[in-house]
Protein backbone atom coordinates (compact mmCIF):
# COMPACT_ATOMS: atom_id res chain seq x y z
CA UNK A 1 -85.54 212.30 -36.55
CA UNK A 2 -85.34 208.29 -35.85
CA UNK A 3 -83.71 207.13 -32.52
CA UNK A 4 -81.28 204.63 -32.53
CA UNK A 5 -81.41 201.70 -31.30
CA UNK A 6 -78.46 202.18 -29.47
CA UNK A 7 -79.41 204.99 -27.58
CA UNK A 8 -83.11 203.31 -26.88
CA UNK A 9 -81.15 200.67 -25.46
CA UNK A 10 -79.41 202.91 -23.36
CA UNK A 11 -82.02 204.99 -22.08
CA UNK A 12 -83.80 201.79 -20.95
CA UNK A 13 -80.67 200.92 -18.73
CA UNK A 14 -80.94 204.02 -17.59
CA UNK A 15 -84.36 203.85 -16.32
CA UNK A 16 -83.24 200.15 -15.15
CA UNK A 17 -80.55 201.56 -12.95
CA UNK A 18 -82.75 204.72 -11.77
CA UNK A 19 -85.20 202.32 -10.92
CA UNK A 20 -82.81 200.00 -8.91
CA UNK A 21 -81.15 203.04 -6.80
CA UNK A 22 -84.86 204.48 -6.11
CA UNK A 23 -85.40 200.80 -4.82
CA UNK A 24 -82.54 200.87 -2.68
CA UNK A 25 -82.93 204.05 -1.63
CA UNK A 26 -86.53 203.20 -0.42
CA UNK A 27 -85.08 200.35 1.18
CA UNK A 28 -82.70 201.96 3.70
CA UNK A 29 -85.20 204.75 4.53
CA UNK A 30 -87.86 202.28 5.88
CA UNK A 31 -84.73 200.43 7.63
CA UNK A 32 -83.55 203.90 9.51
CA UNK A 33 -87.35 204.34 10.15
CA UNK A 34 -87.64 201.08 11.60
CA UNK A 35 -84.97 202.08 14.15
CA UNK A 36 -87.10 205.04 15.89
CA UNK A 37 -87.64 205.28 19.40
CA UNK A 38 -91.10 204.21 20.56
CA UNK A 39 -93.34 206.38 22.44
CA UNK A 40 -92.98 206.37 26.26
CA UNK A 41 -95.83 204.13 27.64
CA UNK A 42 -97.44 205.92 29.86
CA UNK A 43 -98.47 209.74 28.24
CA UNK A 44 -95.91 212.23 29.62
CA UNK A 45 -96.70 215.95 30.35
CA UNK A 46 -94.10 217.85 28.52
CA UNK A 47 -94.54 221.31 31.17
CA UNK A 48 -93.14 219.34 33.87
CA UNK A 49 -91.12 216.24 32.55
CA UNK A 50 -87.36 216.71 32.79
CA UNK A 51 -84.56 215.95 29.88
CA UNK A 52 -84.58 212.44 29.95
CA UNK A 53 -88.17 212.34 29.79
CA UNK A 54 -88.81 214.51 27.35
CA UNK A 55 -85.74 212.06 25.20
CA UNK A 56 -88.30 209.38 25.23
CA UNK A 57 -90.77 211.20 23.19
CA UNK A 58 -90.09 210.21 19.58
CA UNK A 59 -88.90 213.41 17.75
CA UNK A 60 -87.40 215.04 20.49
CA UNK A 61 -84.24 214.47 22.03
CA UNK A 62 -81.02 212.65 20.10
């Protein structure tokens, strides 16, 4: 069975506009990324820290 032309044409846009939104997408996860907390600078001992130092470890906390 041949393929159309048409419909080669339009599963290339597709791709195209998969492509773009995969781009995109990409994009704004390495902005939110680049938005993280950084580490605390001096290391932290998490059996006696309290809330708001334990918040300043990356991954913990809001």
């Amino acid at each position: 069975m041949k393929i159309r032309s048409r419909d080669r044409s339009r599963a290339a846009r597709a791709v195209k506009h998969a492509a773009i939104i995969a781009i995109l997408f990409a994009v704004c996860a390495f902005a939110i990324m680049a938005q993280t907390k950084q580490p605390p600078a001096h290391p932290l001992d998490l059996n006696v820290a309290d809330v708001k130092e334990r918040q300043q470890v990356p991954g913990i906390g809001p």
